[in-house]
Each structure stands twice: as structure tokens, then as C-alpha cells.
Protein backbone atom coordinates (compact mmCIF):
# COMPACT_ATOMS: atom_id res chain seq x y z
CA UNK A 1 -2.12 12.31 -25.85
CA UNK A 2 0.90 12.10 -28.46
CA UNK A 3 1.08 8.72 -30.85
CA UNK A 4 3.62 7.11 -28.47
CA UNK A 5 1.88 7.29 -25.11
CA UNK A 6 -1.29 6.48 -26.83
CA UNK A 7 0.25 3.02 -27.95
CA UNK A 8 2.21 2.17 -24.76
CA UNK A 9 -0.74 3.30 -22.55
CA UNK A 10 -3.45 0.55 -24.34
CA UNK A 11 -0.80 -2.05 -24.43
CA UNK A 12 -0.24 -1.60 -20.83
CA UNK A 13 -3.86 -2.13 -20.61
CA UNK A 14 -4.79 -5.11 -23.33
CA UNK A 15 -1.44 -6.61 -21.30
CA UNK A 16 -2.76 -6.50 -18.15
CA UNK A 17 -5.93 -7.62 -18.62
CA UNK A 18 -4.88 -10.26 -21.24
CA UNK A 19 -2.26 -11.59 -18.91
CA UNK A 20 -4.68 -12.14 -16.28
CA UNK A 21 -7.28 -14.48 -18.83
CA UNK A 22 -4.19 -16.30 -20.09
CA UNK A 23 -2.87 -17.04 -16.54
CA UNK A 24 -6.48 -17.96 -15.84
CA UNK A 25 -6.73 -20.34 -18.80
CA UNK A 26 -3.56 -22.24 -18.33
CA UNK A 27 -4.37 -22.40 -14.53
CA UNK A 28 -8.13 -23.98 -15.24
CA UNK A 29 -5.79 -25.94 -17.90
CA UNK A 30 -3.15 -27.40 -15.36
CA UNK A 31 -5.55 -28.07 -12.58
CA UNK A 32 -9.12 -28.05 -13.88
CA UNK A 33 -12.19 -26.50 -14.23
CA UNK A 34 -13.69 -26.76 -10.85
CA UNK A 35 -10.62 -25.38 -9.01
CA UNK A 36 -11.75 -22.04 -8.35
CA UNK A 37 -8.23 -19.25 -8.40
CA UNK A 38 -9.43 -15.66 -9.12
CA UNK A 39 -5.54 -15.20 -10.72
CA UNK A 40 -6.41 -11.38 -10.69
CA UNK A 41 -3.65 -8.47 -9.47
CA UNK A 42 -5.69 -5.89 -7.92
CA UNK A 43 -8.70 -6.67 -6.12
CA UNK A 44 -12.20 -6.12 -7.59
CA UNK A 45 -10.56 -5.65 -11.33
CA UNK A 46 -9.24 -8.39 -13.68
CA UNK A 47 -5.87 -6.62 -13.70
CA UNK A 48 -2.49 -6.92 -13.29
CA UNK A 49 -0.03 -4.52 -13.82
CA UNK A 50 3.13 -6.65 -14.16
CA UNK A 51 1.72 -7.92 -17.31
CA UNK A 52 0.91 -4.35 -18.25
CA UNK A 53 4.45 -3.38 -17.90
CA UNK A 54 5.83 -6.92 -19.57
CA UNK A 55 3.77 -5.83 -22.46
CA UNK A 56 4.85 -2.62 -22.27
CA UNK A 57 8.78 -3.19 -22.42
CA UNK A 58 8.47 -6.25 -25.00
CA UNK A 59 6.89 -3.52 -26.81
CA UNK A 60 9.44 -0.90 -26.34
CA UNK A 61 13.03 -2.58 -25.30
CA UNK A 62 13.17 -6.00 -27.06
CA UNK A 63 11.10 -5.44 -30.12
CA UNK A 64 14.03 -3.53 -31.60
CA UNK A 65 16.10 -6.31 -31.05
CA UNK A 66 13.19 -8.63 -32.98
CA UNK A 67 16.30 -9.27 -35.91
CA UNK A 68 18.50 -11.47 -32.85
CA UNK A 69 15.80 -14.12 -31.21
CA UNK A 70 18.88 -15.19 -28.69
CA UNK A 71 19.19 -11.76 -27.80
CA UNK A 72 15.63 -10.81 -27.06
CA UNK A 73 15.95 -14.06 -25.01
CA UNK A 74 18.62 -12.74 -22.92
CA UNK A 75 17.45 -9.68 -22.53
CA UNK A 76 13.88 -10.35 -21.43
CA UNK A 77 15.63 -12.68 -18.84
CA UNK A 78 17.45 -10.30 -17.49
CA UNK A 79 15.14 -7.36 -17.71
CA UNK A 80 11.85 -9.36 -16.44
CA UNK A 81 14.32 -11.02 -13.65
CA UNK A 82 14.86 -7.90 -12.15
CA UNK A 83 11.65 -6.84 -12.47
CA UNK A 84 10.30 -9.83 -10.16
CA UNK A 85 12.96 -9.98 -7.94
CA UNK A 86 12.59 -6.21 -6.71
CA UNK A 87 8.97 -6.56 -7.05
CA UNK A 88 8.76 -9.35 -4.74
CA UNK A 89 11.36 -7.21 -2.65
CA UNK A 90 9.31 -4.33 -2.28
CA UNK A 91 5.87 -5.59 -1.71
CA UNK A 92 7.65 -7.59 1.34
CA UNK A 93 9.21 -4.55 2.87
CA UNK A 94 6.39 -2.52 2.31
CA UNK A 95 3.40 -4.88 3.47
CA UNK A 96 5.38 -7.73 4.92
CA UNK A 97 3.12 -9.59 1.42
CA UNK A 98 4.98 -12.43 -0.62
CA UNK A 99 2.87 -13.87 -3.23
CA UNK A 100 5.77 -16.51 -4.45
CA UNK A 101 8.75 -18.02 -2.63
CA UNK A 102 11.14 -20.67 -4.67
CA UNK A 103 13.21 -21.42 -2.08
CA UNK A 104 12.16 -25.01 -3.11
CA UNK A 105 13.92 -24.21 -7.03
CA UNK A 106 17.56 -25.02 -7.49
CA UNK A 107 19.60 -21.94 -8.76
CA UNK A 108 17.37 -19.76 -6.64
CA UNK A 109 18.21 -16.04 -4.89
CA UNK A 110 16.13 -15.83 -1.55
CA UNK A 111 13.43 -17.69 -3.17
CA UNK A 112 12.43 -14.13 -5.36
CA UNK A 113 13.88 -15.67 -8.32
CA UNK A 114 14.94 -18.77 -10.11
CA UNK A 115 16.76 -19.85 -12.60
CA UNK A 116 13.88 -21.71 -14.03
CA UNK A 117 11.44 -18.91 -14.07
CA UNK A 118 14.40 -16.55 -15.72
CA UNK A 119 14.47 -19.08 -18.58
CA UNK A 120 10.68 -18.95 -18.38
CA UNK A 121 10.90 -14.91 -18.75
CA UNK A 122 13.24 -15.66 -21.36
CA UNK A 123 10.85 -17.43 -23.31
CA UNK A 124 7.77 -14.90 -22.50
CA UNK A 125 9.78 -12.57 -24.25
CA UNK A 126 10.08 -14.57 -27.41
CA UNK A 127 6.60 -14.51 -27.64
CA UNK A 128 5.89 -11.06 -26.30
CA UNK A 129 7.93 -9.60 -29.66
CA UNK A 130 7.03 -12.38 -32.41
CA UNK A 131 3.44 -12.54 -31.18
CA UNK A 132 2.24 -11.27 -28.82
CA UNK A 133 3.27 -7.20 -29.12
CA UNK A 134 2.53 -7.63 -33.16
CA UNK A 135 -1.27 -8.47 -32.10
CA UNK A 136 -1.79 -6.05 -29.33
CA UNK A 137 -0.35 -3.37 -31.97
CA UNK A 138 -2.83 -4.04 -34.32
CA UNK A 139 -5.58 -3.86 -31.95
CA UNK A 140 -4.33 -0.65 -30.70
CA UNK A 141 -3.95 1.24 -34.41
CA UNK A 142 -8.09 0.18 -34.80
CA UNK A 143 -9.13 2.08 -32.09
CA UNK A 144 -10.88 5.36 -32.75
CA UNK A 145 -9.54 8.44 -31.56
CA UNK A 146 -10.25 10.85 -29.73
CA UNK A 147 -12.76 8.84 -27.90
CA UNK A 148 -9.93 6.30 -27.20
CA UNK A 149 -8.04 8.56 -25.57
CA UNK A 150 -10.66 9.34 -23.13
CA UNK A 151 -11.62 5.58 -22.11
CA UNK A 152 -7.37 5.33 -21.74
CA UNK A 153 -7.20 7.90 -19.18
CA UNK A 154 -10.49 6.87 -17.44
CA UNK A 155 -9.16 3.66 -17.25
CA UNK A 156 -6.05 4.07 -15.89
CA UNK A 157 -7.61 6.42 -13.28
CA UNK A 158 -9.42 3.35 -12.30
CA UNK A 159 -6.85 1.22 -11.85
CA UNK A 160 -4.54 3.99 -9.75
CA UNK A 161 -7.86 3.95 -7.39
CA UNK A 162 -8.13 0.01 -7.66
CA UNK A 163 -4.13 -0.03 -7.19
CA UNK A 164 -4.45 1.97 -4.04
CA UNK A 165 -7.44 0.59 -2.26
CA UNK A 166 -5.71 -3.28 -2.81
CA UNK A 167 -2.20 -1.71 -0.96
CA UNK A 168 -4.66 -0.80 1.72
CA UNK A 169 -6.32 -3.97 2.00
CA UNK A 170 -2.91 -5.74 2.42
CA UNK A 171 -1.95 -3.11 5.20
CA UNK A 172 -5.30 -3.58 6.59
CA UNK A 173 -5.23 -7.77 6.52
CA UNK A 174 -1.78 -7.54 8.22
CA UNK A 175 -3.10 -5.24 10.97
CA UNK A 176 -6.49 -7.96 11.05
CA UNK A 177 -3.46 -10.48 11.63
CA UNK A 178 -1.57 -8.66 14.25
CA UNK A 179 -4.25 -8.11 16.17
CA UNK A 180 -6.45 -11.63 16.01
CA UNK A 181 -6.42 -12.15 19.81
CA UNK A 182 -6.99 -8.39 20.72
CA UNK A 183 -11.00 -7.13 21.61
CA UNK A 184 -10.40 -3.72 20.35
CA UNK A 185 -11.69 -2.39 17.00
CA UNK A 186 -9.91 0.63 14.82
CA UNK A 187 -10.30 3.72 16.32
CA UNK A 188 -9.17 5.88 13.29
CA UNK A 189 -12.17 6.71 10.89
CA UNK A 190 -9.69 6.12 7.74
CA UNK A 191 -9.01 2.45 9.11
CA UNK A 192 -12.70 2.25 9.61
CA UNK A 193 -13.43 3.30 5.94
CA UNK A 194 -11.40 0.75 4.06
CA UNK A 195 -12.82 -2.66 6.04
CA UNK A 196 -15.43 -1.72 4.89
CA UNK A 197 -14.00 -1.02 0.98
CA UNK A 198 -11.52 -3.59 1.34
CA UNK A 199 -12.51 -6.13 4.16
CA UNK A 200 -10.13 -8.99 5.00
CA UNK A 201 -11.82 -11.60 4.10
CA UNK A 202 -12.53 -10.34 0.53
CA UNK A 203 -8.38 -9.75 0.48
CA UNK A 204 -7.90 -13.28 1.68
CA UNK A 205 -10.02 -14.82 -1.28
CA UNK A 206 -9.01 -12.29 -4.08
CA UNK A 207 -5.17 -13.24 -3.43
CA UNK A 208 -5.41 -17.05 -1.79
CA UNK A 209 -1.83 -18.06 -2.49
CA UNK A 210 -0.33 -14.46 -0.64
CA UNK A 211 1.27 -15.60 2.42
CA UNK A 212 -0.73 -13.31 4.51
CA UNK A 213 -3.95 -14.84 3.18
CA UNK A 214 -2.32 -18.39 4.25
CA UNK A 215 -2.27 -16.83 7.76
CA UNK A 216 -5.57 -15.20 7.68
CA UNK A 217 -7.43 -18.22 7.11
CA UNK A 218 -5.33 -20.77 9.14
CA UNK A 219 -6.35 -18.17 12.09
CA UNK A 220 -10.17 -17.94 11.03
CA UNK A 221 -10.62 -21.61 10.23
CA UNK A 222 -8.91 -22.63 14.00
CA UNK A 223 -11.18 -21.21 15.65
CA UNK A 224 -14.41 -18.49 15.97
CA UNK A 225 -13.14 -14.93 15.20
CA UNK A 226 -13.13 -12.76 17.86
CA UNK A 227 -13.67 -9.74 15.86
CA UNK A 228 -11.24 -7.10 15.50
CA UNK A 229 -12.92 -4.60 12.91
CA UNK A 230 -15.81 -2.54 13.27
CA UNK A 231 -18.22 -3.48 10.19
């Protein structure tokens, strides 16, 4: 693994697990301590790649523009701006998931993005290249090597398998949706496999704000399930 990927690979991971205990922090912060949000990207693992990846381009794009602090602004707004709004695009095509609408935000664009989470990306990126990316870096040049290298890779194999198995359990908690009021179970053995790896109800609680979650529980909670997965 050359010098380069070694660096952006550990602060994709020190950013996504970082960005998940800081989220958590200022959510237990905002709301208190016995309000009980998981804040985690992929189920089962204290991950989330979009902070990986924020980490990863303060690192790479707008630290060479540390010597202009309104132009790292600008372009983290941009560049992070994009990066939610297709996000949020995708994931809804692909597994009919939305995990934040601000329809309710002036200056908004379908309710992906906002103009007051842009300037919020704006600021992230101010602190992502005078803070943030400086630490992580220094972290990163104390690790030993080769040994490093091999947690890295095992790691990120991990998460591809984590990354995988939570697109299934969104899939899976649609279908579970779909087909509340229908007596029949899955018939194909793959379906079969991930309720049990990824069963709805551990979907619903890992991601509580996703829309489908909303729906999953509104549905349980109205009335006794009539089950339509084979556990």
C-alpha cells in the first residue's frame, strides 16, 4: 500500500468513525442524555462513510487551498452540497430510503438540500482543514507499518460486508412494508438468509429517523403483526 492510499485510507476510517461519536455527542448535547439515537451509518458498526469521505476530500481538495479560508468555505459548500444532494438522490431511487427531508428550510431544492446546511458544510470544512485533517494526520503518521496496513484492509473489508448487508436490510424492510397485510413468508432462501442477518426490526431501531423506519413502526405499533418473514 503506497504512502498516499495509506493516509487517505485511515482518514477515511478515523473520519467515519469519529464523525459518528461527534454526531453522537452533540446529539446527547442538544437533547440529553437519556434520549437514546444510535446516530450510526451502517448497521451493527459505529460507521459512517459520508464522514469517511468528508474527511477524506478536506484532506485532499481543500487543504491545498488552507492559504484562502473564504475559499475553502466555498468550496466545501459546494463540494459537500453535491455530495448530499445526490446521496440523498440515490439512496431514494435505489431503496425508496430518505433519511432527511428540508422541505420545511427556506432556500431548499426538493428538501435534499438547504441553504442552511450548505453554509453548515461550509463551515465543516473550515474545521475539517484547520483542525480537524491536521489531527487525523498526525494520528495516521504514528501508526506502525506494515501491521497498519493489514488492520486498513481488514477493516475496510468489514465495512464493504457491513455496507452491503445494511443495503439489504433497507431492501428487505421495504419488502416487510409492502407486504404487512399479506400471510405469505419469502420463498427465496437468499431473502430468507438476511431476516435473519438483518431483521426489520433491528433496521427500524439502528436508523429511527429513515422514513421507512417511520412506517415500519407506525404499522407494528397499530396493531399485532401478522408476520410476513420466516424467522
Amino acid at each position: 500500500m503506497s504512502d498516499a492510499v495509506f493516509a487517505a485510507t485511515w482518514v477515511f476510517v478515523l473520519g467515519s468513525v469519529g464523525g459518528v461519536l461527534i454526531e453522537r455527542a452533540w446529539m446527547r448535547l442538544l437533547e440529553g442524555p437519556d434520549v437514546v439515537d444510535p446516530r450510526s451509518g451502517l448497521l451493527y458498526l459505529p460507521f459512517n462513510p459520508l464522514y469517511g469521505f468528508a474527511a477524506v476530500i478536506g484532506s485532499l481538495v481543500l487543504a491545498p487551498l488552507a492559504a484562502s479560508p473564504p475559499l475553502v468555505f466555498l468550496a466545501a459548500l459546494v463540494i459537500f452540497t453535491l455530495v448530499e444532494g445526490v446521496t440523498s438522490l440515490l439512496m431514494e431511487r435505489a431503496f425508496g430510503v430518505v433519511f432527511w427531508d428540508y422541505s420545511d428550510k427556506r432556500v431548499n431544492l426538493g428538501g435534499r438540500v438547504c441553504l442552511e446546511y450548505s453554509v453548515i458544510w461550509g463551515a465543516l470544512g473550515l474545521a475539517l482543514v484547520y483542525l480537524l485533517d491536521p489531527a487525523l494526520r498526525s494520528i495516521v503518521v504514528l501508526l506502525p507499518r506494515p501491521a497498519s496496513d493489514i488492520v486498513a484492509v481488514a477493516i475496510l473489508a468489514l465495512v464493504a460486508a457491513a455496507t452491503i448487508l445494511t443495503l439489504l436490510g433497507f431492501a428487505r424492510l421495504k419488502s416487510a412494508i409492502t407486504g404487512w397485510n399479506s400471510s405469505t413468508t419469502p420463498q427465496a432462501s437468499w431473502d430468507r438468509i438476511v431476516d435473519r442477518l438483518a431483521p426489520p426490526d433491528s433496521v427500524a431501531d439502528a436508523f429511527p429517523h429513515m422514513n421507512l423506519s417511520v412506517r415500519y413502526r407506525r404499522l407494528r405499533n397499530a396493531r399485532p403483526r401478522r408476520s410476513t418473514i420466516d424467522r
